[in-house]
PDB file of N, CA and C in Angstrom:
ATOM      1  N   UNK A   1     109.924 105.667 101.462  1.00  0.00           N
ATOM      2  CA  UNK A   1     108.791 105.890 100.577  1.00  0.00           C
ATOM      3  C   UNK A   1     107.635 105.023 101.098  1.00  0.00           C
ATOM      4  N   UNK A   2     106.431 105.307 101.046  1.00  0.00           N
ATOM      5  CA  UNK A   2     104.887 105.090 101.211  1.00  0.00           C
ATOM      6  C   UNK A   2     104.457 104.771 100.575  1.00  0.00           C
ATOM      7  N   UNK A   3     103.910 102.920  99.881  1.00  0.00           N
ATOM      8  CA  UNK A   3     103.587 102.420  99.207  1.00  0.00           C
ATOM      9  C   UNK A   3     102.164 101.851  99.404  1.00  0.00           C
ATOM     10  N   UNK A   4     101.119 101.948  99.030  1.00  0.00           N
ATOM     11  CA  UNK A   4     100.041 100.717  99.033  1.00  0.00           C
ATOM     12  C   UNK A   4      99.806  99.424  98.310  1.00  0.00           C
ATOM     13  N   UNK A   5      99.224  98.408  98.880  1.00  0.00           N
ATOM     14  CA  UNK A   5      99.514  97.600  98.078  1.00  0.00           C
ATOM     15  C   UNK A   5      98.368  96.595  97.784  1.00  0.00           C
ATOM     16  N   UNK A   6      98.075  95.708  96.807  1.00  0.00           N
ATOM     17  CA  UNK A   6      96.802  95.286  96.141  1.00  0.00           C
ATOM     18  C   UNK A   6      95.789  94.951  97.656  1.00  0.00           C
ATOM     19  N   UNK A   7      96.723  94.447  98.603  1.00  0.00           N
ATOM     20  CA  UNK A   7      95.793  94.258 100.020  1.00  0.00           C
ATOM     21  C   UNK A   7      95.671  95.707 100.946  1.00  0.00           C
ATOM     22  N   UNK A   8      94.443  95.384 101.493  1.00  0.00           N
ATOM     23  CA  UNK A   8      94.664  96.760 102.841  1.00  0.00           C
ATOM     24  C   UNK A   8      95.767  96.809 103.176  1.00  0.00           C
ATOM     25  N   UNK A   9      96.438  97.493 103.137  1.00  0.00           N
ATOM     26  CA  UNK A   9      98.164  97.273 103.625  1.00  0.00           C
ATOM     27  C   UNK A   9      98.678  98.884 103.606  1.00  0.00           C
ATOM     28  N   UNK A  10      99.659  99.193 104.405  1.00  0.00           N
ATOM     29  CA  UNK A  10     100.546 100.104 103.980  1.00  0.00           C
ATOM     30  C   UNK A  10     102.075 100.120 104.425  1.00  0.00           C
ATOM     31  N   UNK A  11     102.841 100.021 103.692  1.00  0.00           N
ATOM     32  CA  UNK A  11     104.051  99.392 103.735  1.00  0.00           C
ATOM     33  C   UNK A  11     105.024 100.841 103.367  1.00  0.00           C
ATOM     34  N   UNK A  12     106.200 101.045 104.279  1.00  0.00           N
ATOM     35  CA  UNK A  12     107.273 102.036 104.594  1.00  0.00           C
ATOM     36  C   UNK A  12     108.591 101.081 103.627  1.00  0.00           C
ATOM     37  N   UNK A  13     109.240 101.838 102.483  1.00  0.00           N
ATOM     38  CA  UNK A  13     110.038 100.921 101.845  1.00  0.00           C
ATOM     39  C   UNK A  13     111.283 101.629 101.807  1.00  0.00           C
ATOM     40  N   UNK A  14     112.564 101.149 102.340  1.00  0.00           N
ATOM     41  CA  UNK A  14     113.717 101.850 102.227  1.00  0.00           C
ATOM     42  C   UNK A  14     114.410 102.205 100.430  1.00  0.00           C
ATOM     43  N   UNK A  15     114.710 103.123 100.333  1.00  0.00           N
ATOM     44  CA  UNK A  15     114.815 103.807  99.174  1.00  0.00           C
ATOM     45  C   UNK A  15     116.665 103.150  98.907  1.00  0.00           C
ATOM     46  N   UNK A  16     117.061 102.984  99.420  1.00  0.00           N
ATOM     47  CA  UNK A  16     118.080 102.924  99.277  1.00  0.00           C
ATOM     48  C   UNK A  16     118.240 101.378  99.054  1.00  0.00           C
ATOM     49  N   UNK A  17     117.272 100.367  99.817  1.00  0.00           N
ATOM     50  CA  UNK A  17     118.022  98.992  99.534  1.00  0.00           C
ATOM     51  C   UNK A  17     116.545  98.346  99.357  1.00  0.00           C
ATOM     52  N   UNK A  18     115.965  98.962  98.565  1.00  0.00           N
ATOM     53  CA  UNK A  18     114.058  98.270  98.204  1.00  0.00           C
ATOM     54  C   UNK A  18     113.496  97.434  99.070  1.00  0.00           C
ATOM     55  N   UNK A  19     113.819  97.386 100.533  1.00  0.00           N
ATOM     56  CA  UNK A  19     113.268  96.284 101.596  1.00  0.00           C
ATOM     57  C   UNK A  19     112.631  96.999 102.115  1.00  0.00           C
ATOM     58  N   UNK A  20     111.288  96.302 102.697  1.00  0.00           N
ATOM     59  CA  UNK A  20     110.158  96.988 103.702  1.00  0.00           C
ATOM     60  C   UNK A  20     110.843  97.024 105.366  1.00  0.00           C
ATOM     61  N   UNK A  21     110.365  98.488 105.768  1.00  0.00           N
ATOM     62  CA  UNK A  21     111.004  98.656 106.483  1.00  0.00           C
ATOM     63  C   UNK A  21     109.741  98.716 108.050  1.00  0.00           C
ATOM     64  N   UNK A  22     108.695  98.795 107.361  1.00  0.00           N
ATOM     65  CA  UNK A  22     107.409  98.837 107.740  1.00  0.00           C
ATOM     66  C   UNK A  22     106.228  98.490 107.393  1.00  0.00           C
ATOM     67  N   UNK A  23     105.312  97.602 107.992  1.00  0.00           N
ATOM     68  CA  UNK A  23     103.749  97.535 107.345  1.00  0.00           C
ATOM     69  C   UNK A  23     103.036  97.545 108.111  1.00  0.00           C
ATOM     70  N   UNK A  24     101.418  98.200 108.023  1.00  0.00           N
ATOM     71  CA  UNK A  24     100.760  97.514 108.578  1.00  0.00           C
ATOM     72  C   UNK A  24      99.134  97.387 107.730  1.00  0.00           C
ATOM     73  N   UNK A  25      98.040  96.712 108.569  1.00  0.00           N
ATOM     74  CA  UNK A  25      96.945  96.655 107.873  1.00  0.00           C
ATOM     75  C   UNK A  25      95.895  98.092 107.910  1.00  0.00           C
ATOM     76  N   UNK A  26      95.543  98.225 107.150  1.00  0.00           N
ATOM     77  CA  UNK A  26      94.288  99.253 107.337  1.00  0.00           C
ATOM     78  C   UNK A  26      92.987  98.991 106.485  1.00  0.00           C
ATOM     79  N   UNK A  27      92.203  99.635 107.346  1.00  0.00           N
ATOM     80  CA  UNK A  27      90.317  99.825 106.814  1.00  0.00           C
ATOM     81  C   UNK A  27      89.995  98.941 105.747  1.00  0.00           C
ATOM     82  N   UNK A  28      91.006  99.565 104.860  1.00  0.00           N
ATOM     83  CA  UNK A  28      90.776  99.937 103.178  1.00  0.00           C
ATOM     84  C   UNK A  28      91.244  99.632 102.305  1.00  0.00           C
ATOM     85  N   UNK A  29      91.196  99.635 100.974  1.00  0.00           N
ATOM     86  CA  UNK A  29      92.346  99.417 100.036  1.00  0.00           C
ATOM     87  C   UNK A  29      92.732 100.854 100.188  1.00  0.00           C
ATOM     88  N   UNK A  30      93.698 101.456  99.797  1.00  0.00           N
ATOM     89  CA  UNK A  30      94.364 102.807  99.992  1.00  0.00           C
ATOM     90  C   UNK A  30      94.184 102.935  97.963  1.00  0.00           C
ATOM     91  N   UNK A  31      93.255 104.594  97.553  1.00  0.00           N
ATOM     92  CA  UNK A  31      93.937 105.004  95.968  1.00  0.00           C
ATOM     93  C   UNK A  31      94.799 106.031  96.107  1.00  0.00           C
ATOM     94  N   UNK A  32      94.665 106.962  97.199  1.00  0.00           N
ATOM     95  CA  UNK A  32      95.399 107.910  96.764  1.00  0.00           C
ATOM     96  C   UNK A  32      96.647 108.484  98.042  1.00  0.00           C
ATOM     97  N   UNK A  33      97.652 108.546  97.984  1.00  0.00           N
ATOM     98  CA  UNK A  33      98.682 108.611  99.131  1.00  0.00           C
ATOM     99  C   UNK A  33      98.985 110.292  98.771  1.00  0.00           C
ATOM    100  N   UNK A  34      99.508 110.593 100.185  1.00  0.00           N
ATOM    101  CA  UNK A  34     100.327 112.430 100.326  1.00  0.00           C
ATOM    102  C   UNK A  34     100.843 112.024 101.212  1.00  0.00           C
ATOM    103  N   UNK A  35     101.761 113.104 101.437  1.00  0.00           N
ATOM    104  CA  UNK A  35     102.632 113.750 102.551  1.00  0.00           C
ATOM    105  C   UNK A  35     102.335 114.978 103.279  1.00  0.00           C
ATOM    106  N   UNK A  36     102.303 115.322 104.123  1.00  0.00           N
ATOM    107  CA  UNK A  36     101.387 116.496 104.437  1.00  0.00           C
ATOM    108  C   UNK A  36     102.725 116.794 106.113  1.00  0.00           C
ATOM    109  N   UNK A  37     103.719 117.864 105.901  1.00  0.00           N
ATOM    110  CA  UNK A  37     104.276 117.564 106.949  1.00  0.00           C
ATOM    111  C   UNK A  37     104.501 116.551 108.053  1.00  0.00           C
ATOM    112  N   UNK A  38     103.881 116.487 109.289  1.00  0.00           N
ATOM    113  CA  UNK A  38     104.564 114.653 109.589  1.00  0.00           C
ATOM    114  C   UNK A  38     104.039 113.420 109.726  1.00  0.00           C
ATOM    115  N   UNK A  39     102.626 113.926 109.027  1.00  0.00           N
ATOM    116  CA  UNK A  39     101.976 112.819 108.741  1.00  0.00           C
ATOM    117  C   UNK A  39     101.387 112.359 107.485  1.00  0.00           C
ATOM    118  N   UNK A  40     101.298 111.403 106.594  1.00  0.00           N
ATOM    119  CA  UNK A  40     100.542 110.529 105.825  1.00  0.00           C
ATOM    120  C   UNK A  40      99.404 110.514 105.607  1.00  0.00           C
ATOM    121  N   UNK A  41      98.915 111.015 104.640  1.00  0.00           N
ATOM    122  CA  UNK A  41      97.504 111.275 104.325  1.00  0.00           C
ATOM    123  C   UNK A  41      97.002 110.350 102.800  1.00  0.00           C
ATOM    124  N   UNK A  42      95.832 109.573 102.947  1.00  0.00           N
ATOM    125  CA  UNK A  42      95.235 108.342 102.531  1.00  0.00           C
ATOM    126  C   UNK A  42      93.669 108.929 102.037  1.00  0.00           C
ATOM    127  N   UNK A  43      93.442 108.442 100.733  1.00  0.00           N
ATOM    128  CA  UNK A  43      92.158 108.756  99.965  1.00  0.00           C
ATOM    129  C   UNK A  43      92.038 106.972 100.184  1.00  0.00           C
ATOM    130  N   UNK A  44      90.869 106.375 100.260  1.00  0.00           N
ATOM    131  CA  UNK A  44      90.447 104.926 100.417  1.00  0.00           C
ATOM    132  C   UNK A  44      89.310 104.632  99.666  1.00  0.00           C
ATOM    133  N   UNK A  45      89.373 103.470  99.209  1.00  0.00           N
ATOM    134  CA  UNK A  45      88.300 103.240  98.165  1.00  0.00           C
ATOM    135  C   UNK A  45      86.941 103.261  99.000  1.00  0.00           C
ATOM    136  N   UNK A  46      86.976 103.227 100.827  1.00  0.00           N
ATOM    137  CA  UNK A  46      85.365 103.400 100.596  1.00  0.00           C
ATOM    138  C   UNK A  46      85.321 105.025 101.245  1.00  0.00           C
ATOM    139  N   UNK A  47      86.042 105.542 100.745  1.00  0.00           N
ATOM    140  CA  UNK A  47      85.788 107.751 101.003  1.00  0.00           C
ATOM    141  C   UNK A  47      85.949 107.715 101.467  1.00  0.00           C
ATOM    142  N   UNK A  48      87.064 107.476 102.653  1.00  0.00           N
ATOM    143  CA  UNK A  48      87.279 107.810 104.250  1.00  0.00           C
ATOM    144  C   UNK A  48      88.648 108.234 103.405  1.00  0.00           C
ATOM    145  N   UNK A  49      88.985 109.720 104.112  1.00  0.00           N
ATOM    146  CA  UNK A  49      90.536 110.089 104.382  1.00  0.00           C
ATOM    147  C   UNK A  49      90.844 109.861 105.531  1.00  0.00           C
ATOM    148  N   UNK A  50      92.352 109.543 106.359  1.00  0.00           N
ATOM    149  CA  UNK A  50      92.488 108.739 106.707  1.00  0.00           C
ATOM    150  C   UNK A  50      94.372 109.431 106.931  1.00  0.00           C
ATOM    151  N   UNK A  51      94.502 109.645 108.637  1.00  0.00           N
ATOM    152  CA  UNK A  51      95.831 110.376 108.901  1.00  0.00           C
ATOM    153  C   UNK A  51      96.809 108.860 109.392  1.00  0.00           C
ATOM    154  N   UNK A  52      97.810 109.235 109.169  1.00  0.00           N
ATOM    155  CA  UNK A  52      98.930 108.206 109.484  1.00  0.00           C
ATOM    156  C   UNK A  52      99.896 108.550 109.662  1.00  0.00           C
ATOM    157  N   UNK A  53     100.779 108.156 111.126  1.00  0.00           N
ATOM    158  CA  UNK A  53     101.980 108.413 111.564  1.00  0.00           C
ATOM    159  C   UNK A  53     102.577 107.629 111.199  1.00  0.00           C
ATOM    160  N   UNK A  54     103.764 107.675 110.181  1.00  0.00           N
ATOM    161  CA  UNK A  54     104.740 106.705 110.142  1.00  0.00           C
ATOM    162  C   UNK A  54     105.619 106.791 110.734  1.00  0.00           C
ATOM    163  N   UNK A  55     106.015 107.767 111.792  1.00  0.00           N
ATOM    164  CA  UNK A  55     107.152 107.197 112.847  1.00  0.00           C
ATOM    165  C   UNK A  55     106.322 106.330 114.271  1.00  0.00           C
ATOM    166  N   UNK A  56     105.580 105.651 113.997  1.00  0.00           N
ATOM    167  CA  UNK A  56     104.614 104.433 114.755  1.00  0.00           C
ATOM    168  C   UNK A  56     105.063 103.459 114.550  1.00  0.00           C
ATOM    169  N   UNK A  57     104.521 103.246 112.974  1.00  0.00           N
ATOM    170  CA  UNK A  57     104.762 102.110 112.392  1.00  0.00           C
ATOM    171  C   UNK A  57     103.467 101.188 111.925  1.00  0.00           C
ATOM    172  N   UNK A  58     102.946 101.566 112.503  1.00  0.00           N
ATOM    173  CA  UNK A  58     101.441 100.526 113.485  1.00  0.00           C
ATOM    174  C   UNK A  58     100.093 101.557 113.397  1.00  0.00           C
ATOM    175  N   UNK A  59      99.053 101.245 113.562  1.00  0.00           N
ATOM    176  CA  UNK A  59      98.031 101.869 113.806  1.00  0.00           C
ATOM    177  C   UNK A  59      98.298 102.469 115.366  1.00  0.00           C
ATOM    178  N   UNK A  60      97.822 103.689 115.166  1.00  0.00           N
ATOM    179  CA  UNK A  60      97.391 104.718 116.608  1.00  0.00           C
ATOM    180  C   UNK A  60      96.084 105.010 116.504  1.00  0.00           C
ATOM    181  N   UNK A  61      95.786 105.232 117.107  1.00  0.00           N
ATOM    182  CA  UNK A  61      94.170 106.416 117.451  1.00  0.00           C
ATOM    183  C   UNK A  61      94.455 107.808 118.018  1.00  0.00           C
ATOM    184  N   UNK A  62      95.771 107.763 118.575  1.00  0.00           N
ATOM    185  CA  UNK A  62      96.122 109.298 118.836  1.00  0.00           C
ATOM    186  C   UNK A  62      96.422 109.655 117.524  1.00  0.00           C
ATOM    187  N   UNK A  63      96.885 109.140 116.493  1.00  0.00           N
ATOM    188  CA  UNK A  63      97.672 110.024 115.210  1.00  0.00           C
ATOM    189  C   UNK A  63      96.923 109.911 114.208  1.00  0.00           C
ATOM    190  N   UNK A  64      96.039 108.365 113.821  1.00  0.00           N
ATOM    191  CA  UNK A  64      95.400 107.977 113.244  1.00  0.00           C
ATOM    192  C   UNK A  64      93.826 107.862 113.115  1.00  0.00           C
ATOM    193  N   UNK A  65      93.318 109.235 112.181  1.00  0.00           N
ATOM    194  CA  UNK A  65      91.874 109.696 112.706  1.00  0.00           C
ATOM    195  C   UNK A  65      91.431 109.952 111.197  1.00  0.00           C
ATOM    196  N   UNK A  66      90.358 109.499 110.927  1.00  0.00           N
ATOM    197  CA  UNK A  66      89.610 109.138 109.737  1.00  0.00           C
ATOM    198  C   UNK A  66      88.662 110.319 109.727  1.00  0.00           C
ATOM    199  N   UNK A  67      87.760 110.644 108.930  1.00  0.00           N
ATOM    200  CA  UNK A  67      86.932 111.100 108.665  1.00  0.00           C
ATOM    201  C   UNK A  67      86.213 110.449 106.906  1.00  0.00           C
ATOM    202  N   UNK A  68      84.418 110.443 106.880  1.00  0.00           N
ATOM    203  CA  UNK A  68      84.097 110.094 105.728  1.00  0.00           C
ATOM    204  C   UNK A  68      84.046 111.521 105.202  1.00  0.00           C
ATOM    205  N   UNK A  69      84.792 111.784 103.575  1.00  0.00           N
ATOM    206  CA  UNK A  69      85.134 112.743 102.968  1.00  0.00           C
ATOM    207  C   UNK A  69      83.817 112.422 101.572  1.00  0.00           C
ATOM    208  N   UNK A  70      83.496 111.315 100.763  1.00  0.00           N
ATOM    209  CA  UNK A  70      82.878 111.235  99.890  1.00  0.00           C
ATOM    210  C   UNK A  70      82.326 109.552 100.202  1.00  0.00           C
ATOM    211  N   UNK A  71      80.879 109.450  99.434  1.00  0.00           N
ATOM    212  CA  UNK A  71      80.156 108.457  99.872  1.00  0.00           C
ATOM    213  C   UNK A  71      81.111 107.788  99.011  1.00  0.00           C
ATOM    214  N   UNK A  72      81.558 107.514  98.089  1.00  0.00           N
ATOM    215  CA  UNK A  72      82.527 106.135  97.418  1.00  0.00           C
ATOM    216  C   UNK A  72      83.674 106.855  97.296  1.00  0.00           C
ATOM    217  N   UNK A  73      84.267 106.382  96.667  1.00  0.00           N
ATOM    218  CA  UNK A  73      85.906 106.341  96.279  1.00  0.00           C
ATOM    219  C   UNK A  73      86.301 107.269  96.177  1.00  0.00           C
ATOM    220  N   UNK A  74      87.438 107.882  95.955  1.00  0.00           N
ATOM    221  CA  UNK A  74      88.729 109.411  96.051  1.00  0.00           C
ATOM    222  C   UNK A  74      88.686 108.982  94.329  1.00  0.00           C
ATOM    223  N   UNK A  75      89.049 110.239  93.831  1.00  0.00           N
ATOM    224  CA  UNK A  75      89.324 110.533  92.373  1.00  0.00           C
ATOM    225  C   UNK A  75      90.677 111.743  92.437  1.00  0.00           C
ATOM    226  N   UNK A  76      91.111 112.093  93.519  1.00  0.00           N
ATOM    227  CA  UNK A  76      92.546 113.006  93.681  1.00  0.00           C
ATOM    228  C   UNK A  76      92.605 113.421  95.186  1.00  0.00           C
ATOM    229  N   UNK A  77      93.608 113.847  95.586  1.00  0.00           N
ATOM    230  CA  UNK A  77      93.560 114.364  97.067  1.00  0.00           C
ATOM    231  C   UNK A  77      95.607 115.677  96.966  1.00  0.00           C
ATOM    232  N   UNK A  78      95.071 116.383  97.611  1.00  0.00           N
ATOM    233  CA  UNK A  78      96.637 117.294  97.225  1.00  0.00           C
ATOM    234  C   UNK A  78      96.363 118.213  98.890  1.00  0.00           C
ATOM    235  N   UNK A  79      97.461 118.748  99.212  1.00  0.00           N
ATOM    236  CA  UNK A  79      97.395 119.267 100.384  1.00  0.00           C
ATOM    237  C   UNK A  79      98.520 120.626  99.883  1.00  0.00           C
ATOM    238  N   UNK A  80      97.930 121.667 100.287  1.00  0.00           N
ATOM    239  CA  UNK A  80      99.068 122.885 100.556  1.00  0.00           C
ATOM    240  C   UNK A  80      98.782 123.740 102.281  1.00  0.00           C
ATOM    241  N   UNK A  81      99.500 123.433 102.884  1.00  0.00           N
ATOM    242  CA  UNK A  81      99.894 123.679 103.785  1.00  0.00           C
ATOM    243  C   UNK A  81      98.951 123.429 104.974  1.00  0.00           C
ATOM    244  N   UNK A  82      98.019 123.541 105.710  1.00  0.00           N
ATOM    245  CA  UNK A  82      97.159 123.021 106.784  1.00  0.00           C
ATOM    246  C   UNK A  82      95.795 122.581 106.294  1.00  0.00           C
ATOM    247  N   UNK A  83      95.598 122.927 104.426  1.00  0.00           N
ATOM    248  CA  UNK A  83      94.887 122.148 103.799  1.00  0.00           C
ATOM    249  C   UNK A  83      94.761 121.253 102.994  1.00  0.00           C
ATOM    250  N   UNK A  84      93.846 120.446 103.088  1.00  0.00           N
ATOM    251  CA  UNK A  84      93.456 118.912 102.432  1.00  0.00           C
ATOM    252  C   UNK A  84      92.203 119.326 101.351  1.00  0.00           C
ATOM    253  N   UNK A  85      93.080 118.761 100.230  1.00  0.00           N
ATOM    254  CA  UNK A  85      90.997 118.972  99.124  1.00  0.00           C
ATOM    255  C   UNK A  85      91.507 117.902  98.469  1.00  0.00           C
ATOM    256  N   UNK A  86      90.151 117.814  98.199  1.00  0.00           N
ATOM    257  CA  UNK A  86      90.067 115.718  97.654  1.00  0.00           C
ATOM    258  C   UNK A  86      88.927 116.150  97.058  1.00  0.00           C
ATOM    259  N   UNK A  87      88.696 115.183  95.824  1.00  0.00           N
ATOM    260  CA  UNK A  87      87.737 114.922  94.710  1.00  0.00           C
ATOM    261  C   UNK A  87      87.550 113.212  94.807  1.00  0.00           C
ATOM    262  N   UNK A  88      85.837 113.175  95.031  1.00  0.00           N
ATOM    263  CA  UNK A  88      85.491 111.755  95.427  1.00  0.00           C
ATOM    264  C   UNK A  88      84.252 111.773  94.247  1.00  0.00           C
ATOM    265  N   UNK A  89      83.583 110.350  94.587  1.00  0.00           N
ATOM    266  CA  UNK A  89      82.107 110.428  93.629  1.00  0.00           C
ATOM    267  C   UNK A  89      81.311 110.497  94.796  1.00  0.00           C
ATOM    268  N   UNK A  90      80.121 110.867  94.833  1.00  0.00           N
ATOM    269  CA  UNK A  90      79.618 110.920  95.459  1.00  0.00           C
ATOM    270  C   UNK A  90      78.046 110.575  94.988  1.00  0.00           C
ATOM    271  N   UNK A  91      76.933 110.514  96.036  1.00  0.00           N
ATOM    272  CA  UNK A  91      75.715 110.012  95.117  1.00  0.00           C
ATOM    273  C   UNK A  91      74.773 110.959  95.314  1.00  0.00           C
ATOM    274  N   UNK A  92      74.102 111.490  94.253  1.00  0.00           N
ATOM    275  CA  UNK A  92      72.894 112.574  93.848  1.00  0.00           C
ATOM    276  C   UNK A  92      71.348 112.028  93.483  1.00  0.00           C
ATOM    277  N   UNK A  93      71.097 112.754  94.718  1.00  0.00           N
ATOM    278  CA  UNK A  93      69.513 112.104  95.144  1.00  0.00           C
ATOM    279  C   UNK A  93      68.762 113.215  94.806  1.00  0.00           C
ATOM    280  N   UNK A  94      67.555 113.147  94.549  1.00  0.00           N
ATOM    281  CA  UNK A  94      66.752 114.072  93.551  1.00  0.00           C
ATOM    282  C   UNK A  94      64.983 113.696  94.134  1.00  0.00           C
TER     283      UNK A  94
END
């Protein structure tokens, strides 16, 4: 299981005996976590979604590729099948 935690962090936790089996640091604080076939998909408090291989362990740049999705924070993120939709705030200029 795929946990975030009060620090930039993202930590791999064995289900079976509650020990971390993996961590590492990222960007962001992480709000919103998925699964998305074999990679890990991340809503971040500053709007960047945000791909992650957890058979790494570690940050990549081959697996691990960001994009800014909303100028502030994620408010949901859900994936069905090669798509990603996320609800962020965003700011309205007039």
């Amino acid at each position: 299981i795929a946990v975030s935690t009060a620090a930039p962090e993202l930590v791999l936790v064995n289900t079976s005996t509650g020990l971390s089996v993996r961590q590492w640091a990222v960007p962001s604080l992480i709000t919103h976590l998925i699964s998305s076939h074999t990679l890990l998909l991340s809503g971040s408090s500053d709007g960047y979604l945000r791909t992650h291989d957890t058979r790494v362990g570690k940050s990549n740049k081959a697996s691990d590729l960001s994009v800014k999705a909303h100028s502030k924070g994620f408010q949901g993120l859900d994936v069905s099948g090669n798509l990603v939709f996320s609800i962020g705030w965003g700011e309205r200029s007039e």
